[in-house]
Each structure stands twice: as C-alpha cells, then as structure tokens.
Protein backbone atom coordinates (compact mmCIF):
# COMPACT_ATOMS: atom_id res chain seq x y z
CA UNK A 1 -83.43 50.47 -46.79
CA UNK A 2 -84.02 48.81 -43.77
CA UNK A 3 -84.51 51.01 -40.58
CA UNK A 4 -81.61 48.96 -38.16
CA UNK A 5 -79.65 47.67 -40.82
CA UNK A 6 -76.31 49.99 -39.89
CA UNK A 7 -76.67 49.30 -36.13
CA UNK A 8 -74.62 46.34 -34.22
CA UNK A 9 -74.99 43.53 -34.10
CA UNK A 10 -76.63 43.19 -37.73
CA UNK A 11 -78.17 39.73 -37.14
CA UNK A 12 -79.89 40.72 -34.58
CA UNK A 13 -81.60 43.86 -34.94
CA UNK A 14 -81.99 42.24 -38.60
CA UNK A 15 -84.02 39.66 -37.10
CA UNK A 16 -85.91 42.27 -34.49
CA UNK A 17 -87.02 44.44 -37.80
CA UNK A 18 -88.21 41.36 -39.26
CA UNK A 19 -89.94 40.28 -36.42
CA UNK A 20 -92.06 43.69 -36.01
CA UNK A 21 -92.98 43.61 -39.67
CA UNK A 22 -95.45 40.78 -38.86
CA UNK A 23 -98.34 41.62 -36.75
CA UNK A 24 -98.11 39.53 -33.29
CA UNK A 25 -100.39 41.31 -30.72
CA UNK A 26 -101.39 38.46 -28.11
CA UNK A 27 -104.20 36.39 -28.79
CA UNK A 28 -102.74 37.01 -32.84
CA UNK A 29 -100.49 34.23 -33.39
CA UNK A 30 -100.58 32.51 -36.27
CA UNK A 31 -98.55 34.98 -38.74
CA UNK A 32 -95.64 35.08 -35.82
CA UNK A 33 -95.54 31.29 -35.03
CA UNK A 34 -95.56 30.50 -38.69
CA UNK A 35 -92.88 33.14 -39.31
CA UNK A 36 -90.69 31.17 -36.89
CA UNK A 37 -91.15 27.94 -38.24
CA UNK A 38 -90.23 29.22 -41.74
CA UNK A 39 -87.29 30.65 -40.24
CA UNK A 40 -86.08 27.71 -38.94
CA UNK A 41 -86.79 25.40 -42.03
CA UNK A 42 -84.66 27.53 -44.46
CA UNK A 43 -81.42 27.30 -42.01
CA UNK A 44 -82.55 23.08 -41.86
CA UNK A 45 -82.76 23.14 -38.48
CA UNK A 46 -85.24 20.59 -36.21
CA UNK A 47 -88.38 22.62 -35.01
CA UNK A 48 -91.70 21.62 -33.25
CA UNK A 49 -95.25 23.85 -33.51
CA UNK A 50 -97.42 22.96 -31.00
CA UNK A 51 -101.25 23.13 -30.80
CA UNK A 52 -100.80 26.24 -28.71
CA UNK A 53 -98.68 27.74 -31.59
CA UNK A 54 -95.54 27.83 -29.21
CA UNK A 55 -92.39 26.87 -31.11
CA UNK A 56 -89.36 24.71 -30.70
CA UNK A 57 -86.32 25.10 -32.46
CA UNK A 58 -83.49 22.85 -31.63
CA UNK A 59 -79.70 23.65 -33.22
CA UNK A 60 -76.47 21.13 -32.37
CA UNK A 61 -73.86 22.15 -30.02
CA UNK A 62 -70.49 23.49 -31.99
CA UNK A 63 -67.69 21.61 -31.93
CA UNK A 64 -66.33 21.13 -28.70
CA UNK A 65 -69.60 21.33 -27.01
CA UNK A 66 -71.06 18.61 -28.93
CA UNK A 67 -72.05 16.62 -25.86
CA UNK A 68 -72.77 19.16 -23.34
CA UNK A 69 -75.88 19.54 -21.43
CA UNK A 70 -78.67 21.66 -24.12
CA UNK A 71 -79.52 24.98 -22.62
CA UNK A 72 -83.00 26.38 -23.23
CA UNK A 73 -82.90 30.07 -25.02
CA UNK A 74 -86.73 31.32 -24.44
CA UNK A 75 -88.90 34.25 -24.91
CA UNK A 76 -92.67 34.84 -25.92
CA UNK A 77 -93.24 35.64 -29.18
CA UNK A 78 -96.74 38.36 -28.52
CA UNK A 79 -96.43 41.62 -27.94
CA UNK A 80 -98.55 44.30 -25.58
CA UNK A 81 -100.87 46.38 -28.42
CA UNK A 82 -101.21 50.19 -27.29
CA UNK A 83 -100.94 52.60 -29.31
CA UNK A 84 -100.86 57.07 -28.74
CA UNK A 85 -104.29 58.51 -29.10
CA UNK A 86 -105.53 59.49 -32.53
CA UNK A 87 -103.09 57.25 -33.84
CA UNK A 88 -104.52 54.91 -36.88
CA UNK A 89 -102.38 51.94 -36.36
CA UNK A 90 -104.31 49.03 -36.85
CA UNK A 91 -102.22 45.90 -34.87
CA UNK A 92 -104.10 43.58 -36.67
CA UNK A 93 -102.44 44.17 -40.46
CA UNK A 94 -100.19 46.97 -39.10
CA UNK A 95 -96.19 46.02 -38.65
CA UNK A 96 -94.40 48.33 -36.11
CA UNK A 97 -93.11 51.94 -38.22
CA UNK A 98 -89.40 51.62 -36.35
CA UNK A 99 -87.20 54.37 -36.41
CA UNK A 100 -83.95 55.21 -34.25
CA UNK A 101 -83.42 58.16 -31.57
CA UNK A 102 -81.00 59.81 -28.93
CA UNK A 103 -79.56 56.16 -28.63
CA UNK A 104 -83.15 54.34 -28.62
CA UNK A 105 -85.18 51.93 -31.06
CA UNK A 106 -88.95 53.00 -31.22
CA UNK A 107 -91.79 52.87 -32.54
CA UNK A 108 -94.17 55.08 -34.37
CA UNK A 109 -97.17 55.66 -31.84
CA UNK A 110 -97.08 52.99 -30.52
CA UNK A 111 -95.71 50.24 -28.09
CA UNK A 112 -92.18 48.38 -29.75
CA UNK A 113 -92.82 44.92 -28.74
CA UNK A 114 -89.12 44.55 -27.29
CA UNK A 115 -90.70 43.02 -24.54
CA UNK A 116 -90.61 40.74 -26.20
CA UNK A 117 -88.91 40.06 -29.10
CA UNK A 118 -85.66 40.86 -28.84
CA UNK A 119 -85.55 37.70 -27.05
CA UNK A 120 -86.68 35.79 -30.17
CA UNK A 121 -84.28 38.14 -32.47
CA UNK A 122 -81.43 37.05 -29.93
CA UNK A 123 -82.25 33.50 -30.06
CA UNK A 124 -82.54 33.67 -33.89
CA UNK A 125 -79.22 34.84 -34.07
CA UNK A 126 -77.38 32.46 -32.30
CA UNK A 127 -79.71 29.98 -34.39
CA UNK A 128 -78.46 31.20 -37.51
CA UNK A 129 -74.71 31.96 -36.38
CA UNK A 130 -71.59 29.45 -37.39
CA UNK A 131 -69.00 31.23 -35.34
CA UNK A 132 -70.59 31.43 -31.63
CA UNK A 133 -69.37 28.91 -29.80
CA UNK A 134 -72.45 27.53 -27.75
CA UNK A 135 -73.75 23.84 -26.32
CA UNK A 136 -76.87 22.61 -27.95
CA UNK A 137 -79.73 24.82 -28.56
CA UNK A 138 -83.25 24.49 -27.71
CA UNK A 139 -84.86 27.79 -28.34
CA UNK A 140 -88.68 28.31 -26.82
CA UNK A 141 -90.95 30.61 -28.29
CA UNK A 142 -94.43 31.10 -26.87
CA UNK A 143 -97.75 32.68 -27.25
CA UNK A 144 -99.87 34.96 -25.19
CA UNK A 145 -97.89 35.54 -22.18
CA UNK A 146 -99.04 38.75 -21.84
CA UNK A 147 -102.63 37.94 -20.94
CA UNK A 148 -102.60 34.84 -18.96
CA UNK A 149 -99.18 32.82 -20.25
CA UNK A 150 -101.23 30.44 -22.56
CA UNK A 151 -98.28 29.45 -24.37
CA UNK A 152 -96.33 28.62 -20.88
CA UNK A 153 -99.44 26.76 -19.55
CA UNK A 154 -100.02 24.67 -22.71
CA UNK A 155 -96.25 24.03 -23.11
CA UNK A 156 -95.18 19.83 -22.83
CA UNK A 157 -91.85 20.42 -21.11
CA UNK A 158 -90.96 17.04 -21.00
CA UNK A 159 -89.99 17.19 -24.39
CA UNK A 160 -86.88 19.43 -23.57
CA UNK A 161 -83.84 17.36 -23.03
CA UNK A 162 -82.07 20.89 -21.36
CA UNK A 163 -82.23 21.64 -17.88
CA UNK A 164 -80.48 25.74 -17.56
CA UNK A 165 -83.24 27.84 -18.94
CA UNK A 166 -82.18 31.34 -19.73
CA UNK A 167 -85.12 33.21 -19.86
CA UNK A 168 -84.67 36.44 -22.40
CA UNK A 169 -87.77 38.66 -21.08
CA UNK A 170 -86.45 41.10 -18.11
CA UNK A 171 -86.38 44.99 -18.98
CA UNK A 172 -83.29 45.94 -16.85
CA UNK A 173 -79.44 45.53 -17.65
CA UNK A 174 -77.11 43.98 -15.48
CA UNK A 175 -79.98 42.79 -13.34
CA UNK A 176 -80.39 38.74 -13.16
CA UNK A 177 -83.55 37.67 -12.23
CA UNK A 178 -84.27 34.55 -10.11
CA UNK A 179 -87.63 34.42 -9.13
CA UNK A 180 -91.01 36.50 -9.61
CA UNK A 181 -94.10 37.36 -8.14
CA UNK A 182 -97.06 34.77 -8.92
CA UNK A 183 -100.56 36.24 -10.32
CA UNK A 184 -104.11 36.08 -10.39
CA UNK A 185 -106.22 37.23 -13.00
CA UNK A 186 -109.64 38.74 -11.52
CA UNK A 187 -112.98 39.89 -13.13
CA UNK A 188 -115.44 41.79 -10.69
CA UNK A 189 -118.98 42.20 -12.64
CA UNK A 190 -121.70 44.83 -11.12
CA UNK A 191 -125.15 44.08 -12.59
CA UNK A 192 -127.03 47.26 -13.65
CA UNK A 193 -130.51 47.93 -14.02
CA UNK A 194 -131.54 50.69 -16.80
CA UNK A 195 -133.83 53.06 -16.95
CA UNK A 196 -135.15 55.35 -19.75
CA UNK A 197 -133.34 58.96 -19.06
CA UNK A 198 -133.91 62.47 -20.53
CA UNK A 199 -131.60 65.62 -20.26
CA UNK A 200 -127.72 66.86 -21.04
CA UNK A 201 -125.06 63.58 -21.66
CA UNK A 202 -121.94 64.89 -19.95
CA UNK A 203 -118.82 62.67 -21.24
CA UNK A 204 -116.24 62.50 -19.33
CA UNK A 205 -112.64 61.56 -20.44
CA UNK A 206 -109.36 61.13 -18.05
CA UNK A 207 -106.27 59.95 -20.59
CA UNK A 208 -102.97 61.35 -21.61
CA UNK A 209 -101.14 59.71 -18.63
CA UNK A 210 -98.06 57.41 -18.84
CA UNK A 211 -99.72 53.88 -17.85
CA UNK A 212 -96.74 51.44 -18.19
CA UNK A 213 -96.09 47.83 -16.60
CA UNK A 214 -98.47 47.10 -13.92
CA UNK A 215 -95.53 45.14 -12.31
CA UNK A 216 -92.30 46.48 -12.72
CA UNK A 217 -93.65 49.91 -12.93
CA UNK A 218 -96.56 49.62 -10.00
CA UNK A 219 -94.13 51.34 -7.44
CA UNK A 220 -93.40 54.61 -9.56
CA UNK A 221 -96.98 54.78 -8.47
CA UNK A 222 -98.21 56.26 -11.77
CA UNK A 223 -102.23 57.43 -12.70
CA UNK A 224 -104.45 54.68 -13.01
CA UNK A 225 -107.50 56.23 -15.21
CA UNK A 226 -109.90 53.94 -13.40
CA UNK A 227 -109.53 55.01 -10.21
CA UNK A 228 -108.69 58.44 -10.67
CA UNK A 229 -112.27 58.21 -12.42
CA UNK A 230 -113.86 56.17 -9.48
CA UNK A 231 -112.69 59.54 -7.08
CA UNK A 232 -113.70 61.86 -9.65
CA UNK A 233 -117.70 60.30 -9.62
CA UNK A 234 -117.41 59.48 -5.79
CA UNK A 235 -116.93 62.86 -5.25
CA UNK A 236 -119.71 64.24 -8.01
CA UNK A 237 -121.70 62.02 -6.61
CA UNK A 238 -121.80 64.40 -3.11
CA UNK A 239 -122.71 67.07 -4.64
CA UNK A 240 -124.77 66.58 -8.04
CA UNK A 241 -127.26 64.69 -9.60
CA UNK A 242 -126.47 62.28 -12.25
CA UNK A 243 -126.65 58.93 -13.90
CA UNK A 244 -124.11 56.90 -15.08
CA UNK A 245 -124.34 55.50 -19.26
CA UNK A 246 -121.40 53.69 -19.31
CA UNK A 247 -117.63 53.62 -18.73
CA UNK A 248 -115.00 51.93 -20.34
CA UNK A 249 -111.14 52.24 -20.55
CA UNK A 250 -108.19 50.12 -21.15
CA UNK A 251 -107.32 47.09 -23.06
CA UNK A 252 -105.00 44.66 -20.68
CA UNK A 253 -104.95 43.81 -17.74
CA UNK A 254 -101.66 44.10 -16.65
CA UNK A 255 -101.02 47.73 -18.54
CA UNK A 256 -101.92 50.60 -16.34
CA UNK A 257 -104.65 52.17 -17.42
CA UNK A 258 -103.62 55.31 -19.16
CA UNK A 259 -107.31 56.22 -20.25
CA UNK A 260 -111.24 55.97 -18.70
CA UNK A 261 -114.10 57.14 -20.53
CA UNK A 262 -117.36 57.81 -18.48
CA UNK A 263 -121.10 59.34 -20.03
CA UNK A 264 -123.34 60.74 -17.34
CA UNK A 265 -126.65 62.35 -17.66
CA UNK A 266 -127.94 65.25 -15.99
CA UNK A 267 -129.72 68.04 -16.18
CA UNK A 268 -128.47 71.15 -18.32
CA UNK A 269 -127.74 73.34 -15.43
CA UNK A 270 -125.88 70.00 -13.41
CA UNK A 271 -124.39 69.31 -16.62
CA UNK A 272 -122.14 72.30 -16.38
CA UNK A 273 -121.60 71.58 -12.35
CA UNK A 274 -119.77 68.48 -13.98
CA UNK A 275 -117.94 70.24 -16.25
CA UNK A 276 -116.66 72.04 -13.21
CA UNK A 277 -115.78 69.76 -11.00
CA UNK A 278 -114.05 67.74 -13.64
CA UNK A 279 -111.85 70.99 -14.10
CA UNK A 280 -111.38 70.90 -10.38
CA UNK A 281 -109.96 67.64 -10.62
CA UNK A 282 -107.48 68.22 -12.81
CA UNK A 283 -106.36 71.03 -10.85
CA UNK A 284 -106.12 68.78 -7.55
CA UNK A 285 -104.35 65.86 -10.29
CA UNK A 286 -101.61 67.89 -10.75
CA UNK A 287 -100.55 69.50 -7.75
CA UNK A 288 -100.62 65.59 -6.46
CA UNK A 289 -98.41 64.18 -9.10
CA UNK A 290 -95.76 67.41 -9.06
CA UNK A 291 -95.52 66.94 -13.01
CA UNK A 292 -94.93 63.52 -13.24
CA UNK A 293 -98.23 63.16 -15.29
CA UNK A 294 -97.25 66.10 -17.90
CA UNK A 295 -99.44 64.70 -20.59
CA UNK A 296 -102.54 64.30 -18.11
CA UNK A 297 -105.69 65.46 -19.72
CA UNK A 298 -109.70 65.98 -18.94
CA UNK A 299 -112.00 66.31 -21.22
CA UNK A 300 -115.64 66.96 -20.66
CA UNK A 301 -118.25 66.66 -23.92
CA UNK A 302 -122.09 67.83 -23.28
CA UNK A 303 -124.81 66.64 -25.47
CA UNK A 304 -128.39 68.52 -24.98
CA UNK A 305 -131.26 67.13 -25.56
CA UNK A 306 -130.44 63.52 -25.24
CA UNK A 307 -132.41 60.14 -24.92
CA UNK A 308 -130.25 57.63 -22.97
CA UNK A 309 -131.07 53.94 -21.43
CA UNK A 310 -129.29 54.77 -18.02
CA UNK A 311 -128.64 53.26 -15.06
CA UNK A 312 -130.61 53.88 -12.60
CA UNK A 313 -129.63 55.38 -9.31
CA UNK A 314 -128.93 52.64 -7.52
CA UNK A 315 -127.01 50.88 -10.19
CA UNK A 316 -125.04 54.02 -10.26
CA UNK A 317 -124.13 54.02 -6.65
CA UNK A 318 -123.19 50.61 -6.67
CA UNK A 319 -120.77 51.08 -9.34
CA UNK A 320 -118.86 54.08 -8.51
CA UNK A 321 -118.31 52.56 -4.73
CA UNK A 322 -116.65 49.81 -6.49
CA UNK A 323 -114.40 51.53 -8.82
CA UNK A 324 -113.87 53.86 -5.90
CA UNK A 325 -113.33 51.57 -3.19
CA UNK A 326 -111.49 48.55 -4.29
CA UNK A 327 -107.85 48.22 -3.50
CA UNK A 328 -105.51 49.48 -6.42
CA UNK A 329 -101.06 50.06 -6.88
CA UNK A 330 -98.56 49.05 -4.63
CA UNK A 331 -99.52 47.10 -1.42
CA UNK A 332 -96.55 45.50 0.30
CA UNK A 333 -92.60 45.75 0.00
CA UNK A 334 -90.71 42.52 0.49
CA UNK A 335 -89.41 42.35 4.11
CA UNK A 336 -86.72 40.38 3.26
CA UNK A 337 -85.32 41.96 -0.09
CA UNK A 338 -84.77 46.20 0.10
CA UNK A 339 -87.20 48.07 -2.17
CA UNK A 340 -88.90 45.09 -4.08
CA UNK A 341 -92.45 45.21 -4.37
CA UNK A 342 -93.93 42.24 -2.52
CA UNK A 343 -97.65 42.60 -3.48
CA UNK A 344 -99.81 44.87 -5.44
CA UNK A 345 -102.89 44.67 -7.71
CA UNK A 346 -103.81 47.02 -10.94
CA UNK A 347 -107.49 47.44 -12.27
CA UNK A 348 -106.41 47.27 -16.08
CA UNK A 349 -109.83 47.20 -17.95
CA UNK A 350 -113.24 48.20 -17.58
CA UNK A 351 -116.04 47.54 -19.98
CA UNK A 352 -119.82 48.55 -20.18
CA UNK A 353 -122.54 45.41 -21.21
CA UNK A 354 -125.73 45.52 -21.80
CA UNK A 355 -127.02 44.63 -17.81
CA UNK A 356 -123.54 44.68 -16.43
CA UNK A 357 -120.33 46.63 -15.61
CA UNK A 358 -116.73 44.60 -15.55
CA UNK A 359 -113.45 45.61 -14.29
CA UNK A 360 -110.46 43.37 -14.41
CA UNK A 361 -108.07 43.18 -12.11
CA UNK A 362 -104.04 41.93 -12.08
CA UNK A 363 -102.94 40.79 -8.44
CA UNK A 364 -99.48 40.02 -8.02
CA UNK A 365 -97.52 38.85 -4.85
CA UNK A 366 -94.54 36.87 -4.36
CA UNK A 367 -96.20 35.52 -1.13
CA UNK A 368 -99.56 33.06 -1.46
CA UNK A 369 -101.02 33.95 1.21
CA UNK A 370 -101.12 37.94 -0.05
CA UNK A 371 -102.14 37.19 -3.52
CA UNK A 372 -105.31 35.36 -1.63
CA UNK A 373 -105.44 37.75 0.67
CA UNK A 374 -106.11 40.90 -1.99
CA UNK A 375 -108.92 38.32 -4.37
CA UNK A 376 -110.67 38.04 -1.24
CA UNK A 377 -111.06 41.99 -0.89
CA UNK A 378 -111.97 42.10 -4.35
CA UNK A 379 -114.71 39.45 -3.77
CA UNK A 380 -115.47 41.61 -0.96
CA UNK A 381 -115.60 44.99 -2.71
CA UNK A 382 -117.95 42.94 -5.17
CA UNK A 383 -120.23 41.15 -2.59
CA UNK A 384 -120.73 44.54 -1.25
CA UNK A 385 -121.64 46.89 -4.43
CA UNK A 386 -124.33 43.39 -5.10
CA UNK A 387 -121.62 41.85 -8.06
CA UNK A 388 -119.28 38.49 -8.17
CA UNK A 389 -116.16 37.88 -8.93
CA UNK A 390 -114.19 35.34 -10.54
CA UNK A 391 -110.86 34.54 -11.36
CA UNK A 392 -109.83 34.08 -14.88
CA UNK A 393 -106.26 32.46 -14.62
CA UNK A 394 -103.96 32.24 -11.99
CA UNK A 395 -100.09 31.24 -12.33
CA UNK A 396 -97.71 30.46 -9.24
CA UNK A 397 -94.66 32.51 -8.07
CA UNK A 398 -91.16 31.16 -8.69
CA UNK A 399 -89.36 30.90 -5.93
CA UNK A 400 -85.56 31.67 -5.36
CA UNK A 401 -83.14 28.88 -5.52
CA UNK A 402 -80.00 29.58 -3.38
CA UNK A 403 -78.15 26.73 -5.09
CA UNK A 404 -78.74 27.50 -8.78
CA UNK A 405 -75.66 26.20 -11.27
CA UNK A 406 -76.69 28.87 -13.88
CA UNK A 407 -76.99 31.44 -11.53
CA UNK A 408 -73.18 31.13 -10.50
CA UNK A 409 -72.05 30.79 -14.64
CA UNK A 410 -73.93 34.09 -14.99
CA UNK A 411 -73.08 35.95 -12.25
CA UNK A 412 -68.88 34.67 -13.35
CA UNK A 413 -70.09 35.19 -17.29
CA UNK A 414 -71.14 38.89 -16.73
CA UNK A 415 -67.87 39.34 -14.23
CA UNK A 416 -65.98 38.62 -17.67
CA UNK A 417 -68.25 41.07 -19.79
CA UNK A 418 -68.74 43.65 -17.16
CA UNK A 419 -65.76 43.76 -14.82
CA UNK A 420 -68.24 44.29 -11.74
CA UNK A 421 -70.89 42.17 -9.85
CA UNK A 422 -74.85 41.77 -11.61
CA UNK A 423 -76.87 42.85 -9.54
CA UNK A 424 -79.41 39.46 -8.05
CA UNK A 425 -83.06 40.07 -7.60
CA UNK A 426 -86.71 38.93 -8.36
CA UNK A 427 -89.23 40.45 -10.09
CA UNK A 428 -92.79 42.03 -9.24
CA UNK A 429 -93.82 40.85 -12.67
CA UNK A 430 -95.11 37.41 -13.78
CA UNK A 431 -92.49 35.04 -15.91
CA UNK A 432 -92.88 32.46 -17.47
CA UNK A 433 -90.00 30.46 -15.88
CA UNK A 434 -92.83 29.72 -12.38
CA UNK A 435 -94.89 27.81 -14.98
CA UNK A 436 -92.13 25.86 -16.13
CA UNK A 437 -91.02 25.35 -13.05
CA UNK A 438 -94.24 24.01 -11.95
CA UNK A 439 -93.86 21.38 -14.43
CA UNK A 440 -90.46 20.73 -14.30
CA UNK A 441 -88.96 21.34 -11.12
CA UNK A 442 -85.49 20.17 -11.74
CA UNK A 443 -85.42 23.05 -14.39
CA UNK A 444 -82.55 25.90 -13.30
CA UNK A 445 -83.74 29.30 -14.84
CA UNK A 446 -82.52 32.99 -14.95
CA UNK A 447 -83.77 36.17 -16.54
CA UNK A 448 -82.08 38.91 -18.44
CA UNK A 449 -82.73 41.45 -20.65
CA UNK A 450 -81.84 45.25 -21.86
CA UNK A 451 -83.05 48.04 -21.23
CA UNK A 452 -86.49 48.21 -22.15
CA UNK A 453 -87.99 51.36 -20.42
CA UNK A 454 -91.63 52.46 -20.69
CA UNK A 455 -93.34 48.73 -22.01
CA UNK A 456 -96.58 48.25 -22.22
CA UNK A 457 -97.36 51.37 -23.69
CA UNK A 458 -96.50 53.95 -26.37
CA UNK A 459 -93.35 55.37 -25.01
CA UNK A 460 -91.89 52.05 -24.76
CA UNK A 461 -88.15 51.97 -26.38
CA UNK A 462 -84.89 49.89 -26.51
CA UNK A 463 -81.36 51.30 -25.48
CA UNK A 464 -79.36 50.38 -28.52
CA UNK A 465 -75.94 50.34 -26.73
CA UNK A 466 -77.89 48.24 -23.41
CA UNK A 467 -78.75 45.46 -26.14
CA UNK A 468 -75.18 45.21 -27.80
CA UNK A 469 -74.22 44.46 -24.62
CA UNK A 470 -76.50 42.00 -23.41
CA UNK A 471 -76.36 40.46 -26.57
CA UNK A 472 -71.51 39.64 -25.81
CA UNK A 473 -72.88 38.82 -22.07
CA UNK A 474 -75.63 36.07 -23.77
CA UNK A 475 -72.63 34.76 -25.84
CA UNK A 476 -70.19 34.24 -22.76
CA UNK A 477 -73.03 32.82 -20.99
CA UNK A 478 -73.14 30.39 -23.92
CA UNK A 479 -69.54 29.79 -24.19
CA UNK A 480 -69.33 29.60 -20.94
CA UNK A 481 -71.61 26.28 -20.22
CA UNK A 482 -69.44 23.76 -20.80
C-alpha cells in the first residue's frame, strides 16, 4: 500500500510518492527528467527535454480558456541530499522511505525533497486533471537548482509563449514572494605544505546540530560546524601544540553545515589538553545557544603511536585564521522591508586535498553592491592566510515589480481561498525566477509554496493540511487568469 494514498488531494501526493521513489539528488538527473517525460507521453501531452535535462510539458487551456494567455507552472525537479548520521541511505539507488506524522510528511533519515517536488507533483496534477478549469499550461521542470541553478541558466526561454510565471518553490504559506536575494558562489583554497609527523592523532568531531537553509534559515542564526571549528582551533592554538591532518565537513553549499571533522597531531600528554578543551567548548556551546542546539555533539578520538603527513606549522596557522576569521551568518537587514535579511554569506563545505585546503562559500544579498562587497572580504581573508579565491557561479537578484498583473490575481485569488490578505515579501534565498527574468524581462513571476519547515536537512517535513491548501489557492489562481 502506498504510504499517502488516503491523504487529500490523491493526485497529488500520488504524484509526490512517485516522485521520491526515483533517486533525484542534484547533479543526478537523468532517472527524474526521464520520469517526467514518460509521464507526460502516457497522458499524450506535448513535452520538450532539453540538453540540460530540464523539461517542458505543455497541456491546452479547458474550454473557456482556450485562448487565454499560457501561464508557466515551474519548479526544479533535484532535491538537497542529507541524510541523519549513521544512517545507510544511499541517494544514489535509494528512493525516499516516506511515512506520515503529527500532521507532517517525512522522511526516513533523511531530507524529503519537498523543496522541491511538490511543485512538480502539483504541476503533474493539474497536467493530468479534466475537471480544473485552467488557461493553457506550460509546466517547467529543471535541474540542479540547488547548486548553482544549471537548469535555470541553460533554460531557452524564448520558447515559452506564457508570460505569468508562478513559481512553486517557496517554504512558507500564505506568503507570496516577489523578488529574492541574488548569489555568488565562492571557493577560497589555502595551499598547505606537509611534513612527516610522529605522536597521538587527536580527531576532532563537532555535528549533531540542526544546519538548515543557508537563506531562509541564516537569521535563526543556527551552528555552523565550520566556524564553530575555526574558534575551537583558534583558541587551541593559544595554548597547545599541534598540527593540523585535515578537515572536512559538509556537502552543499547553501546547507548549513551541521558537521566538521578535524585530525590534529600532538603529543600524548597535549593530546589529552585537546580532549579538554574540546569538552570546554561544548560547555561554552551550550550556554551560548540556550538549547536551541539540543542535538549538539563533540567528539574527540586519540590514536597513539601514529605516522601522519601533516601540515606543517605554518600551513596550520594559515588555515585556522581563515576558517576563523572570514565573515559567516547574517550580515545586513533590509532597510526598507522590516525583518528581511538583506545580506549574509554561509561557509557550506570544506574539503582536505592533497597540497590544499577549500572552503566554499554561499553569499547572498538583495543589493549588488553587498554581494561584491562580502567576495571581496573573502578574497581578502584568502590573500591574507597566502590562498585565492574564485567564484564558481553567480546569479542576479530579482527585483520587485510594483506593477505586477499576477501579483494583483494572487493577492484577489488567495482573498477568495483565505478570507484575509497574503502576506507580500522577498526572499533571502536564490530563485530561479531572477534567471528567467534576466532573459526574459517582460516575464511577471510569483512564488508560493507550503509549509516546508527544516529543508535542506534531515528534519525537513511537509504540513499535510498547509499543502491541501495551497494546492485550492493554485487552482483559483488558475481559474482565475482569464
């Protein structure tokens, strides 16, 4: 028996179930893409597969709205991949293990992949629906928006006859989005030199901590791993002897890091100064976070006897004042709009090579200027522990547009479903819609979504009773563009 199959409304939670059956972390297209294009081949309806793997599937208006202007349904097919420590999910030949709680769709372990395919399971259902009255259809599914929006960038939009693009990726209710931050993707390298070391490897381990959305979430102003791990060596580093092996932690970018891993060697009798300290740490961790970190653990594993190629000293100085000193969280608020994030940056990943260390960065900022501003501290922070930088994508903001048409049929459309006011905002998160927009600036877009707390990691869920409701608001929307 299918896990969703009693909840409302079928189709779509049918199609969601289906959806996180087939493996679709980002980067890990094919299966999903191809799914899609099945999907809308046994239902004879027109659909495109691009060389990026994005899909278009185009359905005719019903009757009555035969001649109407299309409106573009869209949503990105990938899905953030992090899963609960110890967990064996493997999200390359894994689907999700659903299951339904206290009012809630999640997932076993790990993340749910709402964000975001209920926006594809939506779409599909008005796809394969003969009773909703809507104009035509021209539903957009891309790839790998959650690491650099390759599906958005490689899009053609001039092959879209629709201007109104609803955009089916936001994580709040009753909240319509119309305009986000813009982005730049930065990698900061710090060459090390090694060294031949003898003596106790102390490994260190910070995890256990909520992580979450590095945009929407950056204000709640949750652990990052990385830097708590950048204080906890900075401050070693004062008082005991050690070189650094390696460090790594976190798999996205734009996911705060909920875990950092760092091997150290010292001598025996340092080795257990470490140990120390690290407990000392913890201690100062969670009087700061007054139990909003519940789950945060430290570990600390010692290995006698051991043979390491190290870093050297200096390599090791150089490293921890960058993880320590470069800028990290919430930056600016908006001066214009009350308690939105303006600008902020998250060090998502850091990975150990052979004669290098690299940490990747996510700057966001709804201003240009900002964004600039916080690369050129990073470039800073790099050019001063002897690295580079470089930036691996960038995408622009989208900008507010006082006289959107859509905006006024939503904000009347969810008046009808609602009986009160949405509530009008941008996001501190990158969309998709600024890319669009860059290519097609006539385009008119808005955001919704349900309640998806938690994405981007493994306590991510869906409000069951949020969706239904989203899902009558998306069909007056519909019925509503005439």
């Amino acid at each position: 028996m299918a896990v969703l199959e009693n909840l409302e409304p079928k189709k779509v939670f049918h199609f969601f179930e289906e959806l996180s059956a087939v493996p679709r972390e980002t980067f890990d297209m094919q299966r999903i893409s191809d799914h899609c294009v099945a999907f809308a081949k046994e239902r004879g309806l027109e659909v495109i597969q691009d060389d990026c793997l994005n899909v278009i599937i185009r359905k005719p208006g019903t009757p009555g709205y035969e001649d109407c202007e299309p409106v573009i349904l869209q949503g990105h097919m990938d899905m953030v991949g992090e899963k609960r420590p110890g967990s064996d999910h493997d999200f390359k030949k894994d689907g999700l293990k659903l299951y339904v709680e206290d009012g809630f769709i999640k997932a076993k372990d790990t993340t749910l992949g709402g964000d975001d395919g209920i926006a594809v399971a939506m779409a599909m259902a008005i796809l394969d629906s003969d009773d909703i009255p809507h104009p035509p259809i021209e539903a957009l599914f891309t790839v790998d928006e959650e690491t650099g929006m390759g599906g958005a960038n490689g899009i053609d939009m001039s092959i879209f006859k629709g201007r109104k693009v609803v955009n089916l990726d936001s994580e709040v209710e009753g909240v319509l989005t119309c305009g986000c931050a813009g982005g730049i993707e930065y990698e900061a390298a710090i060459p090390v030199h090694r060294e031949k070391k003898d003596g106790t490897k102390v490994t260190v381990r910070i995890h256990g901590l909520n992580g979450g959305h590095s945009g929407s979430e950056i204000h709640q102003q949750r652990g990052n791993a990385h830097k708590m791990m950048g204080r906890f060596l900075y401050r070693l580093s004062k008082e005991v002897p050690f070189t650094l092996v390696d460090i790594f932690g976190g798999a996205k970018h734009n996911v705060i890091a909920m875990e950092c891993e760092a091997s150290l060697m010292a001598s025996e009798e340092d080795a257990e100064k470490i140990a120390a300290k690290a407990q000392e740490m913890k201690e100062i961790w969670d009087h700061e976070f007054m139990g909003e970190e519940e789950g945060l653990k430290v570990d600390v594993d010692m290995k006698a006897g051991a043979s390491e190629d190290a870093c050297d000293k200096d390599s090791t100085g150089r490293v921890i004042g960058f993880l320590a000193g470069c800028p990290n969280g919430l930056q600016e608020y908006s001066r214009k709009l009350k308690g939105i994030v303006e600008t902020s940056l998250n060090i998502g990943v850091v990975d150990t090579q052979a004669d290098c260390i690299k940490m990747g960065h996510l700057i966001r900022s709804s201003v240009e200027s900002r964004k600039v501003q916080l690369k050129e501290q990073l470039d800073l922070c790099a050019e001063l522990a002897g690295g580079t930088g470089r930036i691996i994508s960038q995408y622009p903001a989208w900008q507010f547009d006082p006289d959107s048409e859509l905006r006024k049929i939503m904000v009347e459309s969810f008046r009808e479903v609602y009986g009160r006011e949405p509530e009008v905002s941008v996001v501190h998160a990158g969309l998709e819609c600024g890319i669009f927009l860059g290519k097609r600036p006539d385009l008119d877009c808005v955001s919704i979504g349900p309640d998806l707390p938690d994405i981007h990691s493994f306590n991510e869920r869906m409000d069951i009773a949020s969706a239904q409701r989203t899902w009558e608001y998306l069909k007056t929307i519909l019925k509503n563009c005439k």
